[in-house]
C-alpha atoms as a PDB file:
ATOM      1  CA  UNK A   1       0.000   0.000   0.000  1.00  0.00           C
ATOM      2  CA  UNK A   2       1.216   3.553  -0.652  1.00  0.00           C
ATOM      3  CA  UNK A   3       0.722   6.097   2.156  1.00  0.00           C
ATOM      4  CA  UNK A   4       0.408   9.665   2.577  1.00  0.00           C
ATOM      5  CA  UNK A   5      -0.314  11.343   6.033  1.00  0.00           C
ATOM      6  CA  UNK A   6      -1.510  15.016   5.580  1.00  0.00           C
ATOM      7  CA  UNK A   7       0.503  17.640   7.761  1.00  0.00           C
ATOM      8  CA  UNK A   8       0.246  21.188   8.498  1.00  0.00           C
ATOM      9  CA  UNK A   9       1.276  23.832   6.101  1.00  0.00           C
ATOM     10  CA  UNK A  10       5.059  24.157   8.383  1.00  0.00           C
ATOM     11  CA  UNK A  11       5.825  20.705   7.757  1.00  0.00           C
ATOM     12  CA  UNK A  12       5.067  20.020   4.241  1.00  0.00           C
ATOM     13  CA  UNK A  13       9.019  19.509   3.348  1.00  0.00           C
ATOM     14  CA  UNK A  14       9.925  17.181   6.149  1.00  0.00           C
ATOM     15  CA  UNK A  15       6.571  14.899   4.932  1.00  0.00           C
ATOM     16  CA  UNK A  16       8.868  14.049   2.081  1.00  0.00           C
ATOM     17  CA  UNK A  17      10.695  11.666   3.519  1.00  0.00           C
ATOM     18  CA  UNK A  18       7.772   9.907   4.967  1.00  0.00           C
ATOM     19  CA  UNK A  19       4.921   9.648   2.362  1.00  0.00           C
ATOM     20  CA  UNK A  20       4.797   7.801  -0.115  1.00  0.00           C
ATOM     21  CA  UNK A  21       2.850  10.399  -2.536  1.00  0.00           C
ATOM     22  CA  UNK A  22       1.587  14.040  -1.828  1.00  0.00           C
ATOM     23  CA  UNK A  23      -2.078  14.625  -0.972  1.00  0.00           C
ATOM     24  CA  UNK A  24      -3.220  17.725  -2.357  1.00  0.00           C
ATOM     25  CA  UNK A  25      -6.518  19.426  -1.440  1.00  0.00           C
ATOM     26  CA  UNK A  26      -7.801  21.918  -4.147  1.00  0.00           C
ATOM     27  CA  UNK A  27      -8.834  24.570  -1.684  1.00  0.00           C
ATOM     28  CA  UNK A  28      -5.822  25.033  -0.240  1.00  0.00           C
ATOM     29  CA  UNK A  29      -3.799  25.440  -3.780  1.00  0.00           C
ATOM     30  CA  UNK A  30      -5.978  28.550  -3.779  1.00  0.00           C
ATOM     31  CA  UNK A  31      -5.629  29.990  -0.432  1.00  0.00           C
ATOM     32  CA  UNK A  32      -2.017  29.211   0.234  1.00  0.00           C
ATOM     33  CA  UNK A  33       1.218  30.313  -2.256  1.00  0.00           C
ATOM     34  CA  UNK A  34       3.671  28.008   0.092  1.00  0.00           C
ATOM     35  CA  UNK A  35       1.090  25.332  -0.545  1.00  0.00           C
ATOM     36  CA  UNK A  36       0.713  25.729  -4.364  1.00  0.00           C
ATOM     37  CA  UNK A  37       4.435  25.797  -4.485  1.00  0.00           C
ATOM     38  CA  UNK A  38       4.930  23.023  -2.654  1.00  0.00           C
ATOM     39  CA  UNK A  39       2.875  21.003  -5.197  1.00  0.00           C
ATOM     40  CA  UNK A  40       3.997  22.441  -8.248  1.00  0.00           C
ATOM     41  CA  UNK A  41       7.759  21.305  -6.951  1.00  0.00           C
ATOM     42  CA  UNK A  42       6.630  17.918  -6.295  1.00  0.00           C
ATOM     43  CA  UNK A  43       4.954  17.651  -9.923  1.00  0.00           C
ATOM     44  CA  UNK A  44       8.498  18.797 -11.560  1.00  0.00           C
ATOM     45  CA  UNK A  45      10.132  16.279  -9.214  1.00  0.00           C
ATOM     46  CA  UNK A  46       8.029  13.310 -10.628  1.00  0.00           C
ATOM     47  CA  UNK A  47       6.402  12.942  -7.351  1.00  0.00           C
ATOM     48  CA  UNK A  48       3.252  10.785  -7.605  1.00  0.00           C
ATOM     49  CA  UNK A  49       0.146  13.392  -6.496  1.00  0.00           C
ATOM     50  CA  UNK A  50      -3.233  12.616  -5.614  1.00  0.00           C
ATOM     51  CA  UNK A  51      -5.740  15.063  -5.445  1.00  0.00           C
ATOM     52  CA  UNK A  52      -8.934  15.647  -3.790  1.00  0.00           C
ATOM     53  CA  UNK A  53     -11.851  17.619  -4.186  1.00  0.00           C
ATOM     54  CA  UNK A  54     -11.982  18.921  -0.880  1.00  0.00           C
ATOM     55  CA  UNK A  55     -15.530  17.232   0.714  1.00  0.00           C
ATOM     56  CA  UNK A  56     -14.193  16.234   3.742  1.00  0.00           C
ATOM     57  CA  UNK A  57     -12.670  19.867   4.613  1.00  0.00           C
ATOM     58  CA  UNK A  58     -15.750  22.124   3.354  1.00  0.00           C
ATOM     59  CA  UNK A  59     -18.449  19.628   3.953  1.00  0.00           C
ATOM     60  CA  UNK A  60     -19.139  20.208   0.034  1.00  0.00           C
ATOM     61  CA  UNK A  61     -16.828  19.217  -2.762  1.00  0.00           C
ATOM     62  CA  UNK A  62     -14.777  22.458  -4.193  1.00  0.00           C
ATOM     63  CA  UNK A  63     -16.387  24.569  -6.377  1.00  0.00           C
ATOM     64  CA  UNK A  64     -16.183  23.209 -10.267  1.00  0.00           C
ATOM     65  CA  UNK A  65     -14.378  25.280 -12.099  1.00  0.00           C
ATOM     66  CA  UNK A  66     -11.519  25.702  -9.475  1.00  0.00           C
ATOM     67  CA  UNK A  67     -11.140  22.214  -9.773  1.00  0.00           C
ATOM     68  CA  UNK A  68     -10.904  21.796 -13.224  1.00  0.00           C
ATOM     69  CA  UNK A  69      -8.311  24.570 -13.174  1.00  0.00           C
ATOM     70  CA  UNK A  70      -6.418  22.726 -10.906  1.00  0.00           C
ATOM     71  CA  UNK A  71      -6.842  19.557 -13.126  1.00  0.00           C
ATOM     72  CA  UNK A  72      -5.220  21.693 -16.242  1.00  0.00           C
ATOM     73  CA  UNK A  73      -2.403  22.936 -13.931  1.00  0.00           C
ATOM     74  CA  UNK A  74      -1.089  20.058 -11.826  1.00  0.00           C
ATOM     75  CA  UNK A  75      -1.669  17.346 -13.765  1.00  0.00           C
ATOM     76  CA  UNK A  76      -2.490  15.163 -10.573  1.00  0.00           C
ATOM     77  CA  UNK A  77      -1.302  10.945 -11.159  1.00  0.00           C
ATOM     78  CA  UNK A  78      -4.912  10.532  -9.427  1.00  0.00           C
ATOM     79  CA  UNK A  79      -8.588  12.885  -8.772  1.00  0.00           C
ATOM     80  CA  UNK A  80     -11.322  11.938  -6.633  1.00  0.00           C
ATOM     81  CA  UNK A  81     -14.271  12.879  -8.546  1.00  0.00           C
ATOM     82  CA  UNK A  82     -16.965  14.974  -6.482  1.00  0.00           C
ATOM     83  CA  UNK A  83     -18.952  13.145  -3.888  1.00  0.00           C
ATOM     84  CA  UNK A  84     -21.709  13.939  -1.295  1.00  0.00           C
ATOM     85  CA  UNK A  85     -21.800  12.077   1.848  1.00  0.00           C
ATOM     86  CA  UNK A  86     -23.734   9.660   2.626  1.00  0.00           C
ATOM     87  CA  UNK A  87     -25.515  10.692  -0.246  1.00  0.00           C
ATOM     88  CA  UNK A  88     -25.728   7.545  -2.762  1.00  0.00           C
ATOM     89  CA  UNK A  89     -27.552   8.971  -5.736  1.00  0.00           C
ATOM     90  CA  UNK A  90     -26.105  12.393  -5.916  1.00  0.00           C
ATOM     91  CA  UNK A  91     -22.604  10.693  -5.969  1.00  0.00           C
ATOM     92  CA  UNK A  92     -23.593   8.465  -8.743  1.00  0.00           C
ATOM     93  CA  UNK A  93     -25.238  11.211 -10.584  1.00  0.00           C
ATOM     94  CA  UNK A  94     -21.768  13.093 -10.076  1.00  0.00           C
ATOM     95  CA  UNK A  95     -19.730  10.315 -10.516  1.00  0.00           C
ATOM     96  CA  UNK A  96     -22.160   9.537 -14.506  1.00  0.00           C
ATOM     97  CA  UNK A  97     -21.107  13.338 -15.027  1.00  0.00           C
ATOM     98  CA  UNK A  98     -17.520  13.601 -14.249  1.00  0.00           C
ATOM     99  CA  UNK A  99     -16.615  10.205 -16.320  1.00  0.00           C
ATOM    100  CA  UNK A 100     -17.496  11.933 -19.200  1.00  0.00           C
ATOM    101  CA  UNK A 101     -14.400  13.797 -18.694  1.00  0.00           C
ATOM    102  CA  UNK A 102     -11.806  11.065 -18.213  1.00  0.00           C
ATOM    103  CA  UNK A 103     -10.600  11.377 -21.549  1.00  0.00           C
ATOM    104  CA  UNK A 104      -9.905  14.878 -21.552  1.00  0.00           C
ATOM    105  CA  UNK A 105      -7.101  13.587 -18.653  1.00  0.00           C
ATOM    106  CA  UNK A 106      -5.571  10.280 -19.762  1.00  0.00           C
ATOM    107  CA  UNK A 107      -2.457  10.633 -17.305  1.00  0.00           C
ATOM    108  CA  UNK A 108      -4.844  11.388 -14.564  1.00  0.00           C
ATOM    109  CA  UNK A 109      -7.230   8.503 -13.075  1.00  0.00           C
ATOM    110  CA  UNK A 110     -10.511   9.557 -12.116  1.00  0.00           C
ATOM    111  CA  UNK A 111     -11.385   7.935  -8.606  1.00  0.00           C
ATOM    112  CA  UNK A 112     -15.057   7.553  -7.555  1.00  0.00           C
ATOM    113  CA  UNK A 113     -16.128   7.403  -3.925  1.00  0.00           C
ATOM    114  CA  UNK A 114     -18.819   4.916  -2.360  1.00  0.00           C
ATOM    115  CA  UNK A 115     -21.547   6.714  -0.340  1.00  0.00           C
ATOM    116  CA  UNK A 116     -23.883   4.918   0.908  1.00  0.00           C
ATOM    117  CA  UNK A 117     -25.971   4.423   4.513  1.00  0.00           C
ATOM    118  CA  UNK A 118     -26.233   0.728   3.846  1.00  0.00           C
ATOM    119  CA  UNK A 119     -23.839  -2.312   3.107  1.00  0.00           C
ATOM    120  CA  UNK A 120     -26.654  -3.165  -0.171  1.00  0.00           C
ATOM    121  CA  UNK A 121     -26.553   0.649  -0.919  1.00  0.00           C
ATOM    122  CA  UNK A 122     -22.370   0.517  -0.795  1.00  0.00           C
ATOM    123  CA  UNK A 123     -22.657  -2.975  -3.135  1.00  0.00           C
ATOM    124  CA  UNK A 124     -24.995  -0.568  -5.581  1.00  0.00           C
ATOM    125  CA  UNK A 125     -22.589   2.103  -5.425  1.00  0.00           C
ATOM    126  CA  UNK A 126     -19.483   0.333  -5.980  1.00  0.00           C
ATOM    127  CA  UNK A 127     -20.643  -1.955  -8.988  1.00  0.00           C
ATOM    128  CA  UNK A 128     -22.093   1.329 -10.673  1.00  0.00           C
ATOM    129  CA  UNK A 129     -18.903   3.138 -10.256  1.00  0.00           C
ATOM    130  CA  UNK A 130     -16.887  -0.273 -12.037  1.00  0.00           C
ATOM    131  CA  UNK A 131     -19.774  -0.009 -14.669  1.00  0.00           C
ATOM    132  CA  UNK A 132     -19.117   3.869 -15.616  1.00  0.00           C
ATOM    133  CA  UNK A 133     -15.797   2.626 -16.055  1.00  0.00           C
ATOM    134  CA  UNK A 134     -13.607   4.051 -13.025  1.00  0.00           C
ATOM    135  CA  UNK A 135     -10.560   2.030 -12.220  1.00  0.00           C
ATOM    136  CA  UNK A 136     -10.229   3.048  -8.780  1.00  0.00           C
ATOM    137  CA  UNK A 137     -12.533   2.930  -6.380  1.00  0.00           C
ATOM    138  CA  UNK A 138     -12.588   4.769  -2.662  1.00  0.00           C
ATOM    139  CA  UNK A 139     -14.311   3.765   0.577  1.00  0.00           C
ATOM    140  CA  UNK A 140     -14.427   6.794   3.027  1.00  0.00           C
ATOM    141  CA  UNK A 141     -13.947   6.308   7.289  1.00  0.00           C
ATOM    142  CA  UNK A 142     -16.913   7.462   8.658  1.00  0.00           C
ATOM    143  CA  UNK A 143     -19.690   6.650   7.088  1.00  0.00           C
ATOM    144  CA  UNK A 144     -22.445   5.591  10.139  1.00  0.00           C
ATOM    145  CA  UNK A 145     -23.436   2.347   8.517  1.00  0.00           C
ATOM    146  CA  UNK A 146     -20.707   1.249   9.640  1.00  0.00           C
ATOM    147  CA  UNK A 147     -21.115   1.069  13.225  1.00  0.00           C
ATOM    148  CA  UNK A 148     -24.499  -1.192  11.799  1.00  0.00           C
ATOM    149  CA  UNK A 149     -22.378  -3.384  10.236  1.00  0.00           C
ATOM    150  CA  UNK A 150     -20.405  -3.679  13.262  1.00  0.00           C
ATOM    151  CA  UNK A 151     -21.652  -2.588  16.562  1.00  0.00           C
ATOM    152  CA  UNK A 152     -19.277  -2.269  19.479  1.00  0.00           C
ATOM    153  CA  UNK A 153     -19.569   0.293  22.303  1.00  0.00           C
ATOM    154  CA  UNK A 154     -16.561   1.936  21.170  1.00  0.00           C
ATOM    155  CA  UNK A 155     -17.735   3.993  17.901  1.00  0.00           C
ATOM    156  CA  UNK A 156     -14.334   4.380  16.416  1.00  0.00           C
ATOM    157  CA  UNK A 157     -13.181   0.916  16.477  1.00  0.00           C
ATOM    158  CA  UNK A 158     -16.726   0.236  15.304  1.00  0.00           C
ATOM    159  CA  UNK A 159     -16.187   1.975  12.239  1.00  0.00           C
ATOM    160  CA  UNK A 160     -13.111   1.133  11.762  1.00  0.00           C
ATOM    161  CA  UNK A 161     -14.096  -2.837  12.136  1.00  0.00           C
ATOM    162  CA  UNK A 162     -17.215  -1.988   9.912  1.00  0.00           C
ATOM    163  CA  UNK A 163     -15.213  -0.450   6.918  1.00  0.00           C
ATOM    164  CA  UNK A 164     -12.998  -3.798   7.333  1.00  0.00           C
ATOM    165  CA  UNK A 165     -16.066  -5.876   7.558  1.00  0.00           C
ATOM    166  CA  UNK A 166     -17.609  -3.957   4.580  1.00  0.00           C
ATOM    167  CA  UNK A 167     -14.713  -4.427   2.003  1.00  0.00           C
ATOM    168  CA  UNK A 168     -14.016  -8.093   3.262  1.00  0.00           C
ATOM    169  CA  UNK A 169     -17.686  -9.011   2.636  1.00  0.00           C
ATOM    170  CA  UNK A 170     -17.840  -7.139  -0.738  1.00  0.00           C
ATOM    171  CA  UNK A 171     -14.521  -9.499  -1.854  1.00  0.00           C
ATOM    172  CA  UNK A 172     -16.338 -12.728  -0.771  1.00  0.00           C
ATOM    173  CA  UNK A 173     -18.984 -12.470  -2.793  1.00  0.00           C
ATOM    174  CA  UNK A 174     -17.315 -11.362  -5.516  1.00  0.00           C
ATOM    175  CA  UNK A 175     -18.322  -7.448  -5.954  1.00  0.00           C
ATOM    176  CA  UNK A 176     -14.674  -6.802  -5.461  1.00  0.00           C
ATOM    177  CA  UNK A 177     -12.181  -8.818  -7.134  1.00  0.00           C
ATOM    178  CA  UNK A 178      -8.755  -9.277  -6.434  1.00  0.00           C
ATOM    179  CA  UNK A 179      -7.171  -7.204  -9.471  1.00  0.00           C
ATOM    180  CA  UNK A 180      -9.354  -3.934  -8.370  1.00  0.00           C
ATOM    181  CA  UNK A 181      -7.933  -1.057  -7.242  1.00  0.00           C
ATOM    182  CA  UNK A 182      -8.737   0.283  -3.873  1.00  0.00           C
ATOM    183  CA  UNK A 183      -8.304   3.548  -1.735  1.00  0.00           C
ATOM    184  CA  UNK A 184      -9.200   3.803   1.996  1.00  0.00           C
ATOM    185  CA  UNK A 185      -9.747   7.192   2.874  1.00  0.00           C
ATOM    186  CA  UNK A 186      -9.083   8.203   6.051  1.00  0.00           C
ATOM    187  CA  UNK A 187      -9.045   5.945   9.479  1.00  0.00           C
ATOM    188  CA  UNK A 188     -10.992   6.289  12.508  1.00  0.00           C
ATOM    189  CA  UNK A 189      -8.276   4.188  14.317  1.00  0.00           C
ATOM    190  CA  UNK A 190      -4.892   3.547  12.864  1.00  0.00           C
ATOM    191  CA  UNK A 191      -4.589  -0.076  13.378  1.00  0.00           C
ATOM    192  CA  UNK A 192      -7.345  -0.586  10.722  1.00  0.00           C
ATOM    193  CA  UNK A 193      -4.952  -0.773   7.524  1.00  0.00           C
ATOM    194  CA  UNK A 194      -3.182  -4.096   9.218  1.00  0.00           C
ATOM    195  CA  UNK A 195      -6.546  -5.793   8.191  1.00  0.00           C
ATOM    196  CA  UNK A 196      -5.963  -5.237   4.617  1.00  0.00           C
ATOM    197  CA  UNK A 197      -1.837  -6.292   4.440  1.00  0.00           C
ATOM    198  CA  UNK A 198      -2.553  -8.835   2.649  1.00  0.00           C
ATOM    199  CA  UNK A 199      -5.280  -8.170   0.383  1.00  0.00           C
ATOM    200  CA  UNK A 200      -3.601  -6.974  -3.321  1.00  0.00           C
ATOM    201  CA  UNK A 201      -6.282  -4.629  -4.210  1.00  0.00           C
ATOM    202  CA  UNK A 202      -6.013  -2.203  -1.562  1.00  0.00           C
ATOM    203  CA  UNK A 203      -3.707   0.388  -3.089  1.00  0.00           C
ATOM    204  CA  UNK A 204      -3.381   3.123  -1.207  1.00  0.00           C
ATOM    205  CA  UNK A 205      -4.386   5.025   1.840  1.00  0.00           C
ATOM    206  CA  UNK A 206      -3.922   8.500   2.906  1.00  0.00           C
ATOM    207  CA  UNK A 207      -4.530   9.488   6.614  1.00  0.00           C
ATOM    208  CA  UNK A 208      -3.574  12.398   8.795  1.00  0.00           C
ATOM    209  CA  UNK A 209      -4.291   9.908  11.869  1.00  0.00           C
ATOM    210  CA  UNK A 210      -0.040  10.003  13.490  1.00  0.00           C
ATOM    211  CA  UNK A 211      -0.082  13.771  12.674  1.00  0.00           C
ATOM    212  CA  UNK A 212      -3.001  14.745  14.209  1.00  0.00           C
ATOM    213  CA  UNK A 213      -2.556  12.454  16.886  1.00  0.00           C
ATOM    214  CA  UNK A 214       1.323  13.932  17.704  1.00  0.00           C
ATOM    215  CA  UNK A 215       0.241  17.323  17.888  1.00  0.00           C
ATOM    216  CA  UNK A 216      -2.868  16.795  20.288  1.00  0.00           C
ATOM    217  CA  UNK A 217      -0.470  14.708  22.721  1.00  0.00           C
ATOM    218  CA  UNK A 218      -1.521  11.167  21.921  1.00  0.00           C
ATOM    219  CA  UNK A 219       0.849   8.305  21.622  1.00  0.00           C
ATOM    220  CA  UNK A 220       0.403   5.486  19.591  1.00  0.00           C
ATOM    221  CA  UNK A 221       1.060   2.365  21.610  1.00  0.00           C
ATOM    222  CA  UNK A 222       2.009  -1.337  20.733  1.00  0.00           C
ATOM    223  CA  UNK A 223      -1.597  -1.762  19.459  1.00  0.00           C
ATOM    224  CA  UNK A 224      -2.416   1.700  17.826  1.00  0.00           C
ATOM    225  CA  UNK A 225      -5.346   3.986  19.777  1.00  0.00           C
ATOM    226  CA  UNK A 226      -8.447   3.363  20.859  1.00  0.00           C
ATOM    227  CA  UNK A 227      -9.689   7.094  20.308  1.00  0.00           C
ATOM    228  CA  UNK A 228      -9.532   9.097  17.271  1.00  0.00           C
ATOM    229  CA  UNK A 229      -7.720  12.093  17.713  1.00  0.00           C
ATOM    230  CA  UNK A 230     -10.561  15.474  18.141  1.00  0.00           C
ATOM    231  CA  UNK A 231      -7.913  18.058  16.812  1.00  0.00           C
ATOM    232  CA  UNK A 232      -8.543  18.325  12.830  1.00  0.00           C
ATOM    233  CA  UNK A 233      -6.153  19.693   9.584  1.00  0.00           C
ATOM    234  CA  UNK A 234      -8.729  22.892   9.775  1.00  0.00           C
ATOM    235  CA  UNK A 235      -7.681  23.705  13.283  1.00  0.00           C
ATOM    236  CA  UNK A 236      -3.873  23.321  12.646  1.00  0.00           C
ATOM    237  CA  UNK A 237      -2.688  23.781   9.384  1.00  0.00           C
ATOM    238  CA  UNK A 238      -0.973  27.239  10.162  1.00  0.00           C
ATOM    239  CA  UNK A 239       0.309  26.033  13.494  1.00  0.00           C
ATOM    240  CA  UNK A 240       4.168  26.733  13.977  1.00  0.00           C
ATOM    241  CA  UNK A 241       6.607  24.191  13.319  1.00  0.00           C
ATOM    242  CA  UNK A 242       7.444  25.449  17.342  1.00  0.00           C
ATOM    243  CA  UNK A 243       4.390  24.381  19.039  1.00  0.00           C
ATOM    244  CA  UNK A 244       4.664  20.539  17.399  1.00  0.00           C
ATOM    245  CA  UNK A 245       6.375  17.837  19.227  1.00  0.00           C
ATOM    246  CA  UNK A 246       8.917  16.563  15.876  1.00  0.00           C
ATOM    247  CA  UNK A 247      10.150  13.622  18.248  1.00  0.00           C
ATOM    248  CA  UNK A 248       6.402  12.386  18.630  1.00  0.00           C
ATOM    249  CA  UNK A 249       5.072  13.043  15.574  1.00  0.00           C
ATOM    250  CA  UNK A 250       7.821  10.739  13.985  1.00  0.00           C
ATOM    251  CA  UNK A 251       7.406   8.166  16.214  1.00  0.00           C
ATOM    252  CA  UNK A 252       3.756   8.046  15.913  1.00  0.00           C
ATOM    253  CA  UNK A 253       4.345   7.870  12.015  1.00  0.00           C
ATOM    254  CA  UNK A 254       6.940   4.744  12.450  1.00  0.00           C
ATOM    255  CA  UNK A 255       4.518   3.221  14.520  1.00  0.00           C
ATOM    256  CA  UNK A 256       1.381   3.563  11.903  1.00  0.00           C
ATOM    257  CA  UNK A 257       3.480   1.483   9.694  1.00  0.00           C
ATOM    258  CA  UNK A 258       5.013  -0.926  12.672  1.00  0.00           C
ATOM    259  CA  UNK A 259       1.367  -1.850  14.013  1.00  0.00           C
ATOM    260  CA  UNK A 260      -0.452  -2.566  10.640  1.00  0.00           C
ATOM    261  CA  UNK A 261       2.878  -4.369   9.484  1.00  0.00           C
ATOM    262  CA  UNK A 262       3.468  -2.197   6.445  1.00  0.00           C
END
């Protein structure tokens, strides 16, 4: 699996050496010159570049023509196509829209990503998406079915079994096969991805999980956490390379990888 953890705008160089691809979210490109830059260096450097389109951040995906600008401009290896959450049918609707434009970007793969407030409606979602043609596929972290799909008192290791539970199911009976291609968005607990080690068509993840944890004072331990961290990327991302603990944040992002055997 290839992984990116987001950081903070002051520690966007020293992620380098620790993700496996940059994570780029549209809205910032616009709001930030250090953060454009950033990306446009990584893009001349060959660096493989995902971008999103924001949802998760503004509650809405970024406006359109911002992110086709930023389509033309980067160039991004990989785009999440707008979603809605939880919201099965408008994603679909967006996701029959945006194919259209696939073409128009053939270094660039399109990536859809399942909403749904069911396992049946995810199953729906998820064979529609391989139907329109997209060859990558994303499953988001928090999406409340989950905790249906597996209840346990403790609602982030809920989810985080549910998403498991979710994909696992999906491969038995055959909606998911082993040559797909697979993004996990996000993690409600870090030790979630250890799940997946073994299963070829989870690609890639990207998670701000060690980060965020670091610089609200949480340590992973041998197993991971049991909490997911309150502090968010919208809270922090001007925070001062002073104020973050360096010698916690890197362990924390040693032990993501040492925990889920990566």
């Amino acid at each position: 699996m290839k992984i990116s953890h987001e950081v903070p705008l002051c520690l966007l160089e020293q992620s380098l050496q620790f993700n496996d691809y940059d994570y780029c979210l549209p809205h910032l490109m616009d709001q930030y010159e250090e953060y454009e830059n950033f990306f446009m260096r990584s893009k001349a450097n060959e660096r493989h570049i995902m971008m999103d389109n924001s949802l998760h951040e503004l509650g809405v995906p970024y406006s359109e023509d911002r992110l086709f600008y930023w389509l033309d401009e980067l160039q991004p290896d990989e785009f999440f196509v707008p979603d809605y959450w939880e919201d099965q049918t408008q994603s679909i609707v967006s996701a029959k829209r945006w194919i259209q434009y696939q073409n128009s970007y053939p270094n660039t793969t399109f990536i859809a990503v399942v909403q749904a407030n069911s396992f049946e409606e995810a199953i729906i979602c998820y064979q529609i998406y391989k139907d329109l043609g997209y060859k990558k596929i994303a499953f988001s972290y928090g999406a409340s079915y989950y905790n249906e799909v597996h209840p346990h008192e403790n609602k982030a290791i809920g989810k985080a079994l549910g998403r498991i539970d979710v994909i696992n199911k999906m491969h038995s009976i055959k909606v998911i096969h082993d040559n797909d291609r697979i993004h996990l968005l996000g993690c409600s607990v870090p030790q979630e991805f250890g799940y997946h080690k073994d299963s070829s068509y989870i690609e890639s993840i990207d998670t701000s999980n060690p980060v965020m944890a670091a610089i609200q004072g949480l340590k992973y331990d041998t197993l991971g956490l049991e909490v997911k961290p309150t502090v968010n990327m919208n809270e922090c991302f001007e925070m001062p390379l002073s104020e973050i603990n360096m010698e916690l944040l890197n362990y924390n992002v040693k032990q993501f990888k040492q925990i889920n055997n990566l």
